[in-house]
Protein backbone atom coordinates (compact mmCIF):
# COMPACT_ATOMS: atom_id res chain seq x y z
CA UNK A 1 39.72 0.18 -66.16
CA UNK A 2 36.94 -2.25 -66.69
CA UNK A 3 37.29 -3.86 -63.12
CA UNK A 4 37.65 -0.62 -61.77
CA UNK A 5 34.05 0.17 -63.06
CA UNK A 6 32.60 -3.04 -62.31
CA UNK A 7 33.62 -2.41 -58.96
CA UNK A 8 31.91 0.89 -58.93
CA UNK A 9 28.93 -0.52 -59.99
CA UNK A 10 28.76 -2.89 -57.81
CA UNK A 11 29.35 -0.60 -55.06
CA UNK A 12 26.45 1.74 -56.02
CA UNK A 13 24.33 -1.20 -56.12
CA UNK A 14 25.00 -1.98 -52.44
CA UNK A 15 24.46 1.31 -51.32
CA UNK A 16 21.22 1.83 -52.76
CA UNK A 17 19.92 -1.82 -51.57
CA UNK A 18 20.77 -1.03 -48.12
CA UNK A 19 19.76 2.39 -48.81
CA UNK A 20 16.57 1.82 -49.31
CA UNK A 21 15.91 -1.40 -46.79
CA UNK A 22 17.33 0.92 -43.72
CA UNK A 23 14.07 2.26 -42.52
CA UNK A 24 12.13 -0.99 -42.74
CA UNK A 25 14.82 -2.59 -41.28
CA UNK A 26 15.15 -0.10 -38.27
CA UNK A 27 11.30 0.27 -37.96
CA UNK A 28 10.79 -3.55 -37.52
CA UNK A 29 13.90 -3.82 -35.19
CA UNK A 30 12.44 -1.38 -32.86
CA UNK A 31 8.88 -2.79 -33.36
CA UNK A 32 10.73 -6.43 -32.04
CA UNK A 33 12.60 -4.62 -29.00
CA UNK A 34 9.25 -3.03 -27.70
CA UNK A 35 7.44 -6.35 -28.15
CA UNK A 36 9.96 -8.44 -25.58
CA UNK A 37 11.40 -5.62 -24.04
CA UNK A 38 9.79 -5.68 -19.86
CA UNK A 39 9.14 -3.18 -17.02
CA UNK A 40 11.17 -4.14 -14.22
CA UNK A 41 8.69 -4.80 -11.32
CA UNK A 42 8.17 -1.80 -9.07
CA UNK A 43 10.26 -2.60 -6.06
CA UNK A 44 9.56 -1.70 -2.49
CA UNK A 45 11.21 -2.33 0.82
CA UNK A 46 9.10 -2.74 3.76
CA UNK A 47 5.39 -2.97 4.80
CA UNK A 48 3.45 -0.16 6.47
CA UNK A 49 0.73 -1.62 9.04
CA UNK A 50 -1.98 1.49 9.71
CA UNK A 51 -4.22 1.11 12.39
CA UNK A 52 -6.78 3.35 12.73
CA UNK A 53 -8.86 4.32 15.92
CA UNK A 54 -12.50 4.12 15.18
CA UNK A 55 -14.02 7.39 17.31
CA UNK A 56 -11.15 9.78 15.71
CA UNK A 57 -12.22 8.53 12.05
CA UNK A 58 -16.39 9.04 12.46
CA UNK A 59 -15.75 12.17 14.22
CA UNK A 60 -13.58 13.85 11.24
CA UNK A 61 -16.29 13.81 9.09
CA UNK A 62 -16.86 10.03 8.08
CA UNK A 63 -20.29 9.19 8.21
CA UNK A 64 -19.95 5.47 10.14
CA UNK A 65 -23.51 3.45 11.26
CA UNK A 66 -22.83 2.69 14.54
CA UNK A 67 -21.76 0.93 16.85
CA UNK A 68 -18.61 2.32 16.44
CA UNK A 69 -15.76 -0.29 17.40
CA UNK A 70 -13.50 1.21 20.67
CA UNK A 71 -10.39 -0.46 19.31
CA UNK A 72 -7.99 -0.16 16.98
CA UNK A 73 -8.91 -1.44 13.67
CA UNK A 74 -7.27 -2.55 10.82
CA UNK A 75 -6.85 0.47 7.67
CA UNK A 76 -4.77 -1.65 5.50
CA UNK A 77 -1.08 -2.97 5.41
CA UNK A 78 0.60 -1.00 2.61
CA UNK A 79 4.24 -2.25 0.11
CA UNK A 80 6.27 1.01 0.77
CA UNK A 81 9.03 2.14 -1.51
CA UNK A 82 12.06 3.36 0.02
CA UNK A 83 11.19 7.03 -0.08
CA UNK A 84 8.19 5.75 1.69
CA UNK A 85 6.17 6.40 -0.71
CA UNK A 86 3.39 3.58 -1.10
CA UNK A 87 3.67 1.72 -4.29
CA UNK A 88 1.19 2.66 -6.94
CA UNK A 89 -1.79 0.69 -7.84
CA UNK A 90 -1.50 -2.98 -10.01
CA UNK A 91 -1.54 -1.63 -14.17
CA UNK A 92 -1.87 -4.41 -16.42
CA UNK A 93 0.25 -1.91 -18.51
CA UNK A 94 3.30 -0.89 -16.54
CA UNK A 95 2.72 -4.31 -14.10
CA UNK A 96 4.47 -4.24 -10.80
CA UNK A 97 4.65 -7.92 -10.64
CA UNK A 98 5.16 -10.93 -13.17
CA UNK A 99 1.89 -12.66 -11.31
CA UNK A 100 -1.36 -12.17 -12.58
CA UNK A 101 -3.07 -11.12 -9.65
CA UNK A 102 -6.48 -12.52 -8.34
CA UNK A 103 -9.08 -10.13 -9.20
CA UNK A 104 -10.92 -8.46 -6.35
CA UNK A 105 -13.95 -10.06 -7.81
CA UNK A 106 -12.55 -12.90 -6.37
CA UNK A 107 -12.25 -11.97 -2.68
CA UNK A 108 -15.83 -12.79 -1.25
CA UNK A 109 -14.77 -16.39 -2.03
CA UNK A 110 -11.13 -16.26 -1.15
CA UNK A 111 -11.62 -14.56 2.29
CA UNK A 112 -14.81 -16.82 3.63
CA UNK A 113 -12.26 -19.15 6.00
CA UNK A 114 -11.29 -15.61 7.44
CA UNK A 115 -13.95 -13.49 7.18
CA UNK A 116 -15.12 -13.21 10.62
CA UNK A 117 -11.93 -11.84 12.16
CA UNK A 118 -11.71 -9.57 9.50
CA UNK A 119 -15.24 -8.53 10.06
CA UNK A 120 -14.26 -7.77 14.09
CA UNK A 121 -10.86 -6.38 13.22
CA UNK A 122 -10.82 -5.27 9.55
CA UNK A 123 -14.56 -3.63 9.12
CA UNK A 124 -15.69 -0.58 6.81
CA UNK A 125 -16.23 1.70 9.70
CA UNK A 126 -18.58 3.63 7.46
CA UNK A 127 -21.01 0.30 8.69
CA UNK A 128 -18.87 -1.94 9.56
CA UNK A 129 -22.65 -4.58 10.23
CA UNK A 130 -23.02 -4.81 6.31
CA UNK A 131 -21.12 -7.61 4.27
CA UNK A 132 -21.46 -5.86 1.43
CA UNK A 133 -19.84 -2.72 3.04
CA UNK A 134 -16.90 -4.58 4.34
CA UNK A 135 -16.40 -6.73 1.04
CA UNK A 136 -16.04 -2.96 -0.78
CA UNK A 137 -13.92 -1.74 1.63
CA UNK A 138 -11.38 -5.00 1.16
CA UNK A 139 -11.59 -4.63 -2.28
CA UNK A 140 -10.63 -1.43 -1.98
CA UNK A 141 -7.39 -2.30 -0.09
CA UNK A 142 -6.51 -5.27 -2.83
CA UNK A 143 -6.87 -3.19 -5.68
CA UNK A 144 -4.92 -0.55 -4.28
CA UNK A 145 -2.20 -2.03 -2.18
CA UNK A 146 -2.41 -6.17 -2.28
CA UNK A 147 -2.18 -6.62 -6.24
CA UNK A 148 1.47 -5.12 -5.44
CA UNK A 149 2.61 -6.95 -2.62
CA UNK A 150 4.60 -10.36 -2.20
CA UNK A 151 0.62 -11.76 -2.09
CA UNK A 152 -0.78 -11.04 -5.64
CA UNK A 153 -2.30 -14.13 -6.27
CA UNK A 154 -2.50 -14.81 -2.54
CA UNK A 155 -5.41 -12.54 -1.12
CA UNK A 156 -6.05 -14.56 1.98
CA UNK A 157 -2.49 -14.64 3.09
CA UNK A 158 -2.17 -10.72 2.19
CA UNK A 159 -4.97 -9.98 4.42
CA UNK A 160 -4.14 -12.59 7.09
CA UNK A 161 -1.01 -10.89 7.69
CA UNK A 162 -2.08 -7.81 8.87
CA UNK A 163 -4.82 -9.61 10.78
CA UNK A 164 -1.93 -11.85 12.55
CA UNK A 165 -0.07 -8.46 13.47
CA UNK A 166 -2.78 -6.78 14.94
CA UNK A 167 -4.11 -10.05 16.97
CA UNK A 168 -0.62 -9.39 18.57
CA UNK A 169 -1.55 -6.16 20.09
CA UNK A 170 -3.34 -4.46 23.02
CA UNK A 171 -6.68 -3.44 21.50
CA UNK A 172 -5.87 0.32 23.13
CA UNK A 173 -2.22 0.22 22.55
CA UNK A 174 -1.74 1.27 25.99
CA UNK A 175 -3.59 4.17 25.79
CA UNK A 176 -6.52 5.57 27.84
CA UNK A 177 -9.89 6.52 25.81
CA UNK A 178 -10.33 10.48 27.13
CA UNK A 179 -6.96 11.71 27.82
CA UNK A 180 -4.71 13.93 26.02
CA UNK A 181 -1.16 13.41 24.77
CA UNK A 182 1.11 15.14 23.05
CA UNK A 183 2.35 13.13 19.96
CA UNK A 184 6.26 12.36 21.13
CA UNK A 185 4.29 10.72 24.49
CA UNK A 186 2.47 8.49 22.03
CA UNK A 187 5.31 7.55 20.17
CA UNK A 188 6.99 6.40 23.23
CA UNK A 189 4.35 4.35 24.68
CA UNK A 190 4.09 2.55 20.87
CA UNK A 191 7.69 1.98 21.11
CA UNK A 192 7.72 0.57 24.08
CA UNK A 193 5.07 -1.85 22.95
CA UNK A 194 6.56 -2.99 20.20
CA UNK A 195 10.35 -2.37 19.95
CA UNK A 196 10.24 0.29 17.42
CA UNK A 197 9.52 3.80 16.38
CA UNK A 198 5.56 4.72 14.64
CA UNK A 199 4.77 6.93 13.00
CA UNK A 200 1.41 8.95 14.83
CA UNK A 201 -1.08 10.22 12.34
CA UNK A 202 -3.30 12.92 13.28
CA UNK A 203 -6.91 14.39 12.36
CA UNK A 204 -9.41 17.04 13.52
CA UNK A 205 -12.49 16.67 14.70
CA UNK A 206 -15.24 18.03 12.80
CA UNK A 207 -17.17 19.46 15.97
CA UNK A 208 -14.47 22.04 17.35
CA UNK A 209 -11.52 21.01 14.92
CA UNK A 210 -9.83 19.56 17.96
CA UNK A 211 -6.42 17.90 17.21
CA UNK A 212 -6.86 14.15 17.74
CA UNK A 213 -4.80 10.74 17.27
CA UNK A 214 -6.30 9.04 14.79
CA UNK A 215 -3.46 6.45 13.12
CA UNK A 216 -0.89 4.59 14.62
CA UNK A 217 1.11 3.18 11.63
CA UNK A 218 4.24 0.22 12.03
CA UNK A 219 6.94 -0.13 9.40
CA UNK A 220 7.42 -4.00 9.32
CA UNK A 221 10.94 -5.59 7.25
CA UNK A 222 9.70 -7.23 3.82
CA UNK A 223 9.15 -10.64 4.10
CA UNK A 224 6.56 -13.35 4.18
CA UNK A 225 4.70 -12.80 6.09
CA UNK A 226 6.41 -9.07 7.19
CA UNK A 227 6.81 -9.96 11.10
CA UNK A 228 10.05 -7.86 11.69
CA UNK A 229 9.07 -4.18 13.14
CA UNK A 230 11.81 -1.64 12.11
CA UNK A 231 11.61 2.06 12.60
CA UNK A 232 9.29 3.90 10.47
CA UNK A 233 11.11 6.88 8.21
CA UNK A 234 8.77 9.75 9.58
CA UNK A 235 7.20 9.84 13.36
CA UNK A 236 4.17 11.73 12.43
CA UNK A 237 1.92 13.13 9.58
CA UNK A 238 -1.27 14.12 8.41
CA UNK A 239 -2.59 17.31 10.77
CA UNK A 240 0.39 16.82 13.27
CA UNK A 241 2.87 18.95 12.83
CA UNK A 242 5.50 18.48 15.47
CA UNK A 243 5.98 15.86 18.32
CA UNK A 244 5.38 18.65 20.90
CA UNK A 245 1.44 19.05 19.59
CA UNK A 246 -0.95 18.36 21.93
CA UNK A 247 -3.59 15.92 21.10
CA UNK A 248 -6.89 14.27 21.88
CA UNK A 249 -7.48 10.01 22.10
CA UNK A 250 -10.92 10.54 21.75
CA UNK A 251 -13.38 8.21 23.80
């Protein structure tokens, strides 16, 4: 009988020991698992190259100092997810890469060797003459779309890739300044060009809200640098609605 209570006792003694260390215990497990426990880097599949023509952008409603480059320019070259959705913004937080990227503070030095192509090819159309101007606008970019691309601690190769794709190209992409096309006609001259299908973005014009071409966006393969042009998921957006609209390459 006496073991029998001993054993009892014992057993209560347990209970209330663990009993009572359970919620420390559980708190400072949990406490541990947040502390090593990651965020899996944001993944995306394929690049997004968006050149912009100059004339259709001032005459939507940006205010741009002239002169006003007659060539397509470089918008930005953008890490797309696979619902095509570009991937969002570096947060030291939730980070989409195990890199500490360079901080855009960083770029004036980091871009001199290339600065003057991306001056001619790359510029802040809003006055595309002012360093200053430019050097915001390429911030811009890296803080939005380079921090979270294979480049994060690489801003001169980030930016020299898209400047390398567009050197490729016919500053008009075939097109004539003046005429009117509707946006399946652009596609196929783009796709000729380059092997694959764009996707055509469209704007109005502030004067007269005329429908105009104002982006011509490539999906490239990911890869450093991205120099494998695949079929982009959508052929047109913004104010195009269908490849049958009728629109304006405005000289």
């Amino acid at each position: 009988m006496a073991s029998y209570l001993l054993v009892a006792v014992i057993v209560a003694c347990l209970s209330a020991w663990f009993g009572f260390n359970l919620q420390p215990f559980t708190f400072n497990t949990l406490r541990f698992q947040r502390l090593f426990t990651t965020t899996a880097p944001t993944p995306f599949t394929f690049y997004k190259l968006s050149l912009q023509w100059p004339p259709a952008t001032c005459n939507s409603g940006t205010s741009c100092k002239p002169p006003t480059p007659r060539e397509f320019t470089i918008h930005g070259i953008w890490p797309q997810d696979q619902n095509d959705k570009p991937v969002p913004p570096y947060d030291p937080k939730n980070p989409c890469t195990s890199v500490t990227p360079t901080p855009a503070s960083n770029l004036a030095t980091e871009l001199m060797p290339i600065q003057t192509d991306l001056t001619a090819l790359w510029p802040n159309l809003k006055d595309p003459q002012s360093s200053q101007a430019n050097l915001n606008f390429w911030e811009h970019e890296w803080t939005k779309h380079g921090m979270c691309s294979d480049y994060p601690d690489k801003p001169r190769d980030y930016f020299n890739s898209a400047l390398q794709l567009r050197k490729g190209f016919d500053p008009v992409m075939g097109l004539t300044p003046g005429s009117q096309y509707t946006v399946q006609a652009v596609s196929t001259i783009i796709q000729t060009k380059v092997g694959a299908t764009p996707e055509i973005a469209c704007n109005r014009a502030k004067v007269g809200k005329t429908l105009q071409l104002w982006e011509i966006r490539l999906c490239y393969n990911r890869a450093m640098p991205p120099n494998t042009v695949q079929n982009c998921p959508k052929q047109f957006s913004g104010q195009c609605k269908n490849l049958t609209d009728l629109i304006t390459f405005p000289s």
